[in-house]
N, C-alpha and C. Protein backbone atom coordinates (compact mmCIF):
# COMPACT_ATOMS: atom_id res chain seq x y z
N UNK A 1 2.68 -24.33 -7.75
CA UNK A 1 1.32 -24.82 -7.77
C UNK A 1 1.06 -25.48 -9.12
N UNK A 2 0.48 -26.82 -8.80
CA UNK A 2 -0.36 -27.29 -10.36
C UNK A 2 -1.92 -27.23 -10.35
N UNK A 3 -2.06 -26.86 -12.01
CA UNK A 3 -3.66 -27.63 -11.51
C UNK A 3 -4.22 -28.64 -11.60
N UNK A 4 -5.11 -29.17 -10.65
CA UNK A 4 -5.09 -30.54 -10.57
C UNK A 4 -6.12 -31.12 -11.23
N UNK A 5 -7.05 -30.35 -12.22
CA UNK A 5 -8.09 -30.79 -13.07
C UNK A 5 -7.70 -29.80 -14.08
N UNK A 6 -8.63 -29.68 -15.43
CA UNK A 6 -8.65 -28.96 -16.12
C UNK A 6 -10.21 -27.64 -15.80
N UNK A 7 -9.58 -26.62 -15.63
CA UNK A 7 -10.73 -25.77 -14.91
C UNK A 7 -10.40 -24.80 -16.14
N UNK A 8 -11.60 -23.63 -16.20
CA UNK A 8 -12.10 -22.55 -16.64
C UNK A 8 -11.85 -20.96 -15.19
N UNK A 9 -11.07 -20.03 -15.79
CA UNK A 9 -11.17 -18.93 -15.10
C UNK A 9 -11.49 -17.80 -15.68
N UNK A 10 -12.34 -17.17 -15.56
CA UNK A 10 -12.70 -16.55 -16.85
C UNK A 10 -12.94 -16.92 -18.14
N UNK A 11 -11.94 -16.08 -18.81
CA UNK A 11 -12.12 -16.72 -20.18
C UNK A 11 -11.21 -17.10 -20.74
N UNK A 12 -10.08 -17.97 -19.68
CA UNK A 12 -8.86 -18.91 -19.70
C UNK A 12 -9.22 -19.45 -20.02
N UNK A 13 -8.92 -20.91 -20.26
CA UNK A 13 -8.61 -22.77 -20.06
C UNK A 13 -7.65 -22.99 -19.34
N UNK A 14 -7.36 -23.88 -18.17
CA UNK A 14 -6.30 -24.08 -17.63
C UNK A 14 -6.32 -25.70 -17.55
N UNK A 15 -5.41 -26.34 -18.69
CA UNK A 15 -5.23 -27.70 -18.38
C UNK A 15 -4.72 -28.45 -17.36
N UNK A 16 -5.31 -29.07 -16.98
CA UNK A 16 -4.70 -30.34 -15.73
C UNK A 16 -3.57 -30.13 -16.41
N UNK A 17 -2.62 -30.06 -14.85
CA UNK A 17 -0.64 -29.84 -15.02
C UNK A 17 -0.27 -28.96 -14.83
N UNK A 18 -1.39 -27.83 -16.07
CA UNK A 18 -0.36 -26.73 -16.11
C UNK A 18 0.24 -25.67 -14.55
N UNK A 19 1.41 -25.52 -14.67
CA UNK A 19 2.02 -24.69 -13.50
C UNK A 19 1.01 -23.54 -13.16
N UNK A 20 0.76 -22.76 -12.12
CA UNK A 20 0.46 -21.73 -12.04
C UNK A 20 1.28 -20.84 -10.72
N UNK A 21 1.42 -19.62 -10.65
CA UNK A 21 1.90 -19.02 -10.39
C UNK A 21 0.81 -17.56 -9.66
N UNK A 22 0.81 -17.56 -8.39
CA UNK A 22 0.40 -16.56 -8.19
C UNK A 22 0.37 -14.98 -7.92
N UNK A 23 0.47 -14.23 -8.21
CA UNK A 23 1.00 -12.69 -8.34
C UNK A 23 0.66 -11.78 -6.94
N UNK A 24 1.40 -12.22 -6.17
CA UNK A 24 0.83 -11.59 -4.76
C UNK A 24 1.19 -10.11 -4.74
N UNK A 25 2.03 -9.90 -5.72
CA UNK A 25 1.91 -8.02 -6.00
C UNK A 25 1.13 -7.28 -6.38
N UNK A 26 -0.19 -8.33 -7.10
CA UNK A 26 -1.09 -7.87 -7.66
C UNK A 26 -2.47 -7.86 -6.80
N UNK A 27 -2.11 -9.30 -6.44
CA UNK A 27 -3.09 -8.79 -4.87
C UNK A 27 -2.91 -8.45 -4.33
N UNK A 28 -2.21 -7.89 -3.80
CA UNK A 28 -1.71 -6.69 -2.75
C UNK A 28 -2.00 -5.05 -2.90
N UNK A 29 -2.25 -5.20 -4.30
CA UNK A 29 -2.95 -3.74 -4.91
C UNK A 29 -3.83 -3.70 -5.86
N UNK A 30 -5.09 -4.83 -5.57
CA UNK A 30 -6.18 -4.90 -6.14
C UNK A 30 -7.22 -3.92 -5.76
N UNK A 31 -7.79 -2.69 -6.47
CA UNK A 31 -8.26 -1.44 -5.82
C UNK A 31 -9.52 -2.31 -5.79
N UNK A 32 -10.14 -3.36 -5.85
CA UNK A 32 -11.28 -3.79 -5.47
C UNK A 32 -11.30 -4.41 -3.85
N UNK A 33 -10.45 -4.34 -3.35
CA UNK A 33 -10.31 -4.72 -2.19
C UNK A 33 -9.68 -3.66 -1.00
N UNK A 34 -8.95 -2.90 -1.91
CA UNK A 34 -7.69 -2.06 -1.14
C UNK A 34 -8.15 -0.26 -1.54
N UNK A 35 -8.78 0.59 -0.75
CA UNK A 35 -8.47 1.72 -0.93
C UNK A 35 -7.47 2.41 -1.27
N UNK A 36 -7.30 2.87 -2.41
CA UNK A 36 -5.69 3.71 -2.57
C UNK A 36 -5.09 2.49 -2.50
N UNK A 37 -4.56 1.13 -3.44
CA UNK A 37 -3.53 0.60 -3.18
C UNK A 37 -2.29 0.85 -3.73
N UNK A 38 -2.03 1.97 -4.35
CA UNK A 38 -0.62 2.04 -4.74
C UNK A 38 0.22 3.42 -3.46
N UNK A 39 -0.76 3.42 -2.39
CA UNK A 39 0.09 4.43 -1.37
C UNK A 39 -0.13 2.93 0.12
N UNK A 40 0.98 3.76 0.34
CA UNK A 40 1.68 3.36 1.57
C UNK A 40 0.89 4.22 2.75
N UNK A 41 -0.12 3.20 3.29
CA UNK A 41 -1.11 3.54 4.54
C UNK A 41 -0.99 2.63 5.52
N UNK A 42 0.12 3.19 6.29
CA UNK A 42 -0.25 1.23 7.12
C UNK A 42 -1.54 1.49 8.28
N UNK A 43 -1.76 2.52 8.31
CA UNK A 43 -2.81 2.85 8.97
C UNK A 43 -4.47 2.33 8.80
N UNK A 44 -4.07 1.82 7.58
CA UNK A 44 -5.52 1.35 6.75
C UNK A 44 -5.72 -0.34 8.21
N UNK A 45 -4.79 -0.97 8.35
CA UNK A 45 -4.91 -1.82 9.25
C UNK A 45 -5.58 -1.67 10.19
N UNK A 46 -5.28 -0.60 10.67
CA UNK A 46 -5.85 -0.06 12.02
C UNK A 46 -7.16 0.31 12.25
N UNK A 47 -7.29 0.42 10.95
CA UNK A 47 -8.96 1.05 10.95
C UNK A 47 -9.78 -0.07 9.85
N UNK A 48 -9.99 0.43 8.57
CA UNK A 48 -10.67 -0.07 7.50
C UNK A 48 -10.24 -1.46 7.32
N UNK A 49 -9.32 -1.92 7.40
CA UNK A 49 -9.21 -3.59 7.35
C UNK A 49 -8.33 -4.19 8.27
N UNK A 50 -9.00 -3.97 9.74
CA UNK A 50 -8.43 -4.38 11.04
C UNK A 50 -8.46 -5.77 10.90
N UNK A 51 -9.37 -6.67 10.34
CA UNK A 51 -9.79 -7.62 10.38
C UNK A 51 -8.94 -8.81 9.07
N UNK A 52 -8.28 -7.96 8.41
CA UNK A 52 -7.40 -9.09 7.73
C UNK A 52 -6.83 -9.90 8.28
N UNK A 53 -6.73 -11.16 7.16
CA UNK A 53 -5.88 -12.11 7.91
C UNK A 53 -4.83 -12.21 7.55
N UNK A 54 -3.41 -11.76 8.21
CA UNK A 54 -2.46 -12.05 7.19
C UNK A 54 -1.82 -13.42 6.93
N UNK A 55 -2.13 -14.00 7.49
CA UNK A 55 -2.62 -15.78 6.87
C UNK A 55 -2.33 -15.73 5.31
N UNK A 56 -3.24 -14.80 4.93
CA UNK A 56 -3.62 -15.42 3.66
C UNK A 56 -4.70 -16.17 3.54
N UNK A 57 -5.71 -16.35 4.51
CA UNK A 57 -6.99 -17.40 4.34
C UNK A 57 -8.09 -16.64 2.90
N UNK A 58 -8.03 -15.31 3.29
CA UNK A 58 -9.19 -14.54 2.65
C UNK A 58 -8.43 -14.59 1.37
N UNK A 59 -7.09 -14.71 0.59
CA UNK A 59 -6.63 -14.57 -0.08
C UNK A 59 -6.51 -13.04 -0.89
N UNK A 60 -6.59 -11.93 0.70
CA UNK A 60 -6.34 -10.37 -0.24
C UNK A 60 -5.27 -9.70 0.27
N UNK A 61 -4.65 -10.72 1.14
CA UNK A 61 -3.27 -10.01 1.78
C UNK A 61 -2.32 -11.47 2.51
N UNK A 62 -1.29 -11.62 1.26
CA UNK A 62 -0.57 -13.42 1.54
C UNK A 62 0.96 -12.70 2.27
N UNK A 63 1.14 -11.89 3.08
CA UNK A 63 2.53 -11.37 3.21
C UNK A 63 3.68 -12.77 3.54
N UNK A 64 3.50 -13.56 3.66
CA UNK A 64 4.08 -14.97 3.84
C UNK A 64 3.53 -16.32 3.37
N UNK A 65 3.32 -15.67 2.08
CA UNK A 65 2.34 -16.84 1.34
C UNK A 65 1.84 -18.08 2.05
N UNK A 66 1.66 -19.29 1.13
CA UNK A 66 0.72 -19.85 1.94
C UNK A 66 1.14 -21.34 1.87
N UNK A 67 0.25 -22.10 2.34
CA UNK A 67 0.03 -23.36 2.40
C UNK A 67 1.39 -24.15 2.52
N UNK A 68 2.04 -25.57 1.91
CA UNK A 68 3.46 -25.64 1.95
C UNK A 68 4.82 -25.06 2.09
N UNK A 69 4.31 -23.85 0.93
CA UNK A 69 5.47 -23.04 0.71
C UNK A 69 5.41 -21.97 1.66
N UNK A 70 4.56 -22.18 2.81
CA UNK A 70 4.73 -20.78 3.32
C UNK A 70 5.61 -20.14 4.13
N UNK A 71 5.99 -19.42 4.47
CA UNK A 71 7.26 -18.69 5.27
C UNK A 71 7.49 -19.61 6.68
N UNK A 72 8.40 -20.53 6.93
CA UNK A 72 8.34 -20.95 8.36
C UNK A 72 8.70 -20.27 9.23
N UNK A 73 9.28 -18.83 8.67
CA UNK A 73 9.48 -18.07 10.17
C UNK A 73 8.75 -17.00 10.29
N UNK A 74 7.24 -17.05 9.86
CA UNK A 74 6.37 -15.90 9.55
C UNK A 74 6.16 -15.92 11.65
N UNK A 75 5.81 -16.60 12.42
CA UNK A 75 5.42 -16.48 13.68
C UNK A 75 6.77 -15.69 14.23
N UNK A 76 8.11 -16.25 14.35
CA UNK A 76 8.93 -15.45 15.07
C UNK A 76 9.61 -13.68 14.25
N UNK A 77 9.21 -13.85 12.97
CA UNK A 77 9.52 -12.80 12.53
C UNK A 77 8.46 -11.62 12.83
N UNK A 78 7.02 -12.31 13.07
CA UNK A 78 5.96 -10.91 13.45
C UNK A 78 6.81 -10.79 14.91
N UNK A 79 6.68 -11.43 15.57
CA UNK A 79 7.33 -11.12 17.16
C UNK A 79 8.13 -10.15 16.68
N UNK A 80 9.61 -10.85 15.73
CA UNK A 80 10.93 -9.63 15.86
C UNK A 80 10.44 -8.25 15.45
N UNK A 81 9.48 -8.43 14.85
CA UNK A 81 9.65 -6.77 13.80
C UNK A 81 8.52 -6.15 15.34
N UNK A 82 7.87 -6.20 15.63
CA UNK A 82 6.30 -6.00 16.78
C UNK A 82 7.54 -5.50 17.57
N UNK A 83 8.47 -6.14 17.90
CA UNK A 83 9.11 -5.89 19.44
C UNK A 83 10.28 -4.61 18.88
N UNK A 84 10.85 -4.83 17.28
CA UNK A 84 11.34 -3.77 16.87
C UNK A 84 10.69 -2.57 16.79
N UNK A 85 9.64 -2.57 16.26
CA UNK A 85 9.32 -1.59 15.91
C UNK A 85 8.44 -0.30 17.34
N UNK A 86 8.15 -1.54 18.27
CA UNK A 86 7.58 -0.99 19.89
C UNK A 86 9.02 0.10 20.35
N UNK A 87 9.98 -0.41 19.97
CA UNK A 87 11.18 -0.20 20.88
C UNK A 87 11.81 1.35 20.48
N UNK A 88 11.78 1.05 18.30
CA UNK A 88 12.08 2.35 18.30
C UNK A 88 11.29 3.71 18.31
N UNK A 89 9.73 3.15 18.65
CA UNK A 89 8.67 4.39 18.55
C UNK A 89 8.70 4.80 20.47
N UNK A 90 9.02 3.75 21.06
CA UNK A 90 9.22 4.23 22.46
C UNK A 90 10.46 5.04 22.49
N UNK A 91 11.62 4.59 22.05
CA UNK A 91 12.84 5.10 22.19
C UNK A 91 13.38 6.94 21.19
N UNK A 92 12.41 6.60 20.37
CA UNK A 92 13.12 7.94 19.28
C UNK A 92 11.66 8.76 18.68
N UNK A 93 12.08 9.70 18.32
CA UNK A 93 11.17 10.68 17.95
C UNK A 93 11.62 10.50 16.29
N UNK A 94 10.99 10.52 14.77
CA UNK A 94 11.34 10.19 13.98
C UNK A 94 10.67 11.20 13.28
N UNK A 95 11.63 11.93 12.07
CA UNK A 95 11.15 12.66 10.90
C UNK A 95 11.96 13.11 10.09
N UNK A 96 12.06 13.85 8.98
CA UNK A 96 12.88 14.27 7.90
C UNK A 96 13.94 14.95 8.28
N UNK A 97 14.82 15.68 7.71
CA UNK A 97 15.63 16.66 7.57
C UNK A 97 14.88 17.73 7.81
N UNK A 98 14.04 18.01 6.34
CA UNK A 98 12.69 19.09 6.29
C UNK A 98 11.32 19.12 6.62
N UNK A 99 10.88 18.44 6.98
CA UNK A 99 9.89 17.58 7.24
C UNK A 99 8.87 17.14 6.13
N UNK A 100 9.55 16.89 5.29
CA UNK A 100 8.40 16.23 4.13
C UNK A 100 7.95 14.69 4.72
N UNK A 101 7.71 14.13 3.46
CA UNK A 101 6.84 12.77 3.52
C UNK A 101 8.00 11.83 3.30
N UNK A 102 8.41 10.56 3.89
CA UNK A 102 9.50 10.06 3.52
C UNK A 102 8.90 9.13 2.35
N UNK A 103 10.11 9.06 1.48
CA UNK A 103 9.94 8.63 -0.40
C UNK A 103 9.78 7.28 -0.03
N UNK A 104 8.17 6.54 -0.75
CA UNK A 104 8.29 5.36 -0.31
C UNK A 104 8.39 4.67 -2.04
N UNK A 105 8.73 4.80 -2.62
CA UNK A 105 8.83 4.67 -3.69
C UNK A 105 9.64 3.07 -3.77
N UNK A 106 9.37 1.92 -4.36
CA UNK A 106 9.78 0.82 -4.37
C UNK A 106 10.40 0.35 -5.67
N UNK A 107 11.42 -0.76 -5.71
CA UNK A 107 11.45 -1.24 -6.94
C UNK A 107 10.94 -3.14 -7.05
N UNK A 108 11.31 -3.42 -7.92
CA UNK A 108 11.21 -4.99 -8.36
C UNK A 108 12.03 -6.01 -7.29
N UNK A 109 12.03 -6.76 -6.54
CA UNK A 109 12.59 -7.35 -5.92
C UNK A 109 12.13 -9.01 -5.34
N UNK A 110 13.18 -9.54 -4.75
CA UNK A 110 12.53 -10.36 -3.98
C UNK A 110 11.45 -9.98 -2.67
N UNK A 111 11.92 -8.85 -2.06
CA UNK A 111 11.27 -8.67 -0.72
C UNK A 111 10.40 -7.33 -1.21
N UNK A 112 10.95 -6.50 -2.25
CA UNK A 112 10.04 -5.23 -2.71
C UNK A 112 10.77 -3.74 -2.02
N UNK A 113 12.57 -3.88 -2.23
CA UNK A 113 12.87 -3.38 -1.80
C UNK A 113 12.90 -1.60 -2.22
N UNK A 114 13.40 -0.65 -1.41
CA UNK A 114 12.74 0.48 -1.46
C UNK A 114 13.44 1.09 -2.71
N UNK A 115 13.40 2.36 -3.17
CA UNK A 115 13.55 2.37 -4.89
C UNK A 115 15.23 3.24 -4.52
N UNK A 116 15.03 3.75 -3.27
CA UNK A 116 16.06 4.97 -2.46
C UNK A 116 15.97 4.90 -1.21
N UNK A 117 17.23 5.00 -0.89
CA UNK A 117 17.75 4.74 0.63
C UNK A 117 16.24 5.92 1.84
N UNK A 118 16.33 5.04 2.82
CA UNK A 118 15.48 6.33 3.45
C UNK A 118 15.93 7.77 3.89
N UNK A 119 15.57 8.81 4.27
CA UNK A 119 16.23 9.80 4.52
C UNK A 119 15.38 10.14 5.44
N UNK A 120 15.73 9.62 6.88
CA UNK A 120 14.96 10.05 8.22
C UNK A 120 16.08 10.43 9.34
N UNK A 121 15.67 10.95 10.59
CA UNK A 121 16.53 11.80 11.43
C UNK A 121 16.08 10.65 12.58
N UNK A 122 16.29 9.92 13.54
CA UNK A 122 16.37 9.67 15.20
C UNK A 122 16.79 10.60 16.10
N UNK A 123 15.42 11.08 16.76
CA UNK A 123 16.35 12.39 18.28
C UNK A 123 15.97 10.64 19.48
N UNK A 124 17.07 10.87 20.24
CA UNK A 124 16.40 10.40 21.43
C UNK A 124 15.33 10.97 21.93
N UNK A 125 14.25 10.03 22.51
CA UNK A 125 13.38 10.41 23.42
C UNK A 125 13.62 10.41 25.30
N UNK A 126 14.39 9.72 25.23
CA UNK A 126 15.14 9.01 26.80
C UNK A 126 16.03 9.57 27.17
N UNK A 127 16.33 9.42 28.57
CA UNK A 127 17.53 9.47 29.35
C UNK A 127 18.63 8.49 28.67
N UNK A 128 19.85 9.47 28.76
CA UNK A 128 21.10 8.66 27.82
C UNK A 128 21.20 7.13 28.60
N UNK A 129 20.98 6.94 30.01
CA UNK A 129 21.35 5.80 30.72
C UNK A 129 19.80 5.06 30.26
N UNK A 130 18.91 5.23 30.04
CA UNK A 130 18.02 4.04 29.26
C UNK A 130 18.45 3.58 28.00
N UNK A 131 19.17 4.47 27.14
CA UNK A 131 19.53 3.83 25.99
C UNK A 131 20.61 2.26 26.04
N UNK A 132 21.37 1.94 27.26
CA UNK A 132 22.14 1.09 27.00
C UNK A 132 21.30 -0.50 27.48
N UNK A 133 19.97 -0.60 27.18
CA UNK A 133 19.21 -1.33 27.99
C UNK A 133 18.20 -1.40 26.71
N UNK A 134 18.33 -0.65 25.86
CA UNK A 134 17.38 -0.75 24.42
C UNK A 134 18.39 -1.88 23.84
């Protein structure tokens, strides 16, 4: 991104040109927008901010940033993960070893990958002859 005039943000200066760069990690856990944003609620969707866009229009949740640069496979990738994720909550029963909380602990990344491998169990839920059809 450039800017295309010389604007005021606060109590910046930002000259016509200069590059800017936006910090979508930071909006992503702006507690002015986000209850609890440093925990892992995906439940908050479901309820308290059903209504996001993940567009990115409102600019408080860009999961496939935006405009030019934005993800061209953001449409078939919601499909893949929607149809993944239907398949293994139909198909498997999911939880710990012990049953704690699984560690969602993250590091620095391109995608924000996890900090430690997961440590979860799959029982089948199905008849062994439905599984070859998952």
């Amino acid at each position: 991104r450039e800017a295309m005039e010389d604007c005021h943000i606060s109590d910046y200066h930002i000259p016509k040109g200069s590059r800017l760069l936006v910090n979508i990690w930071k909006l992503h856990r702006d507690p002015r927008v986000w209850t609890e944003p440093e925990e892992f609620r995906p439940e908050r969707f479901l309820n308290e901010k059903r209504s996001v866009d993940f567009r990115g229009l409102n600019f408080e949740y860009i999961p496939f940033s935006l405009g030019r640069r934005g993800c061209p496979g953001m449409t078939f990738g919601l499909q893949v993960v929607q149809l993944m994720l239907a398949r293994l909550v139909q198909g498997f029963d999911m939880c710990t070893e012990d049953g704690s909380p699984v560690e969602m602990s993250e590091e620095l990344g391109l995608a924000l990958p996890k900090a430690g491998p997961v440590h979860a169990m799959l029982a089948p839920r199905l008849s062994s002859h439905l599984y070859e059809t998952l």
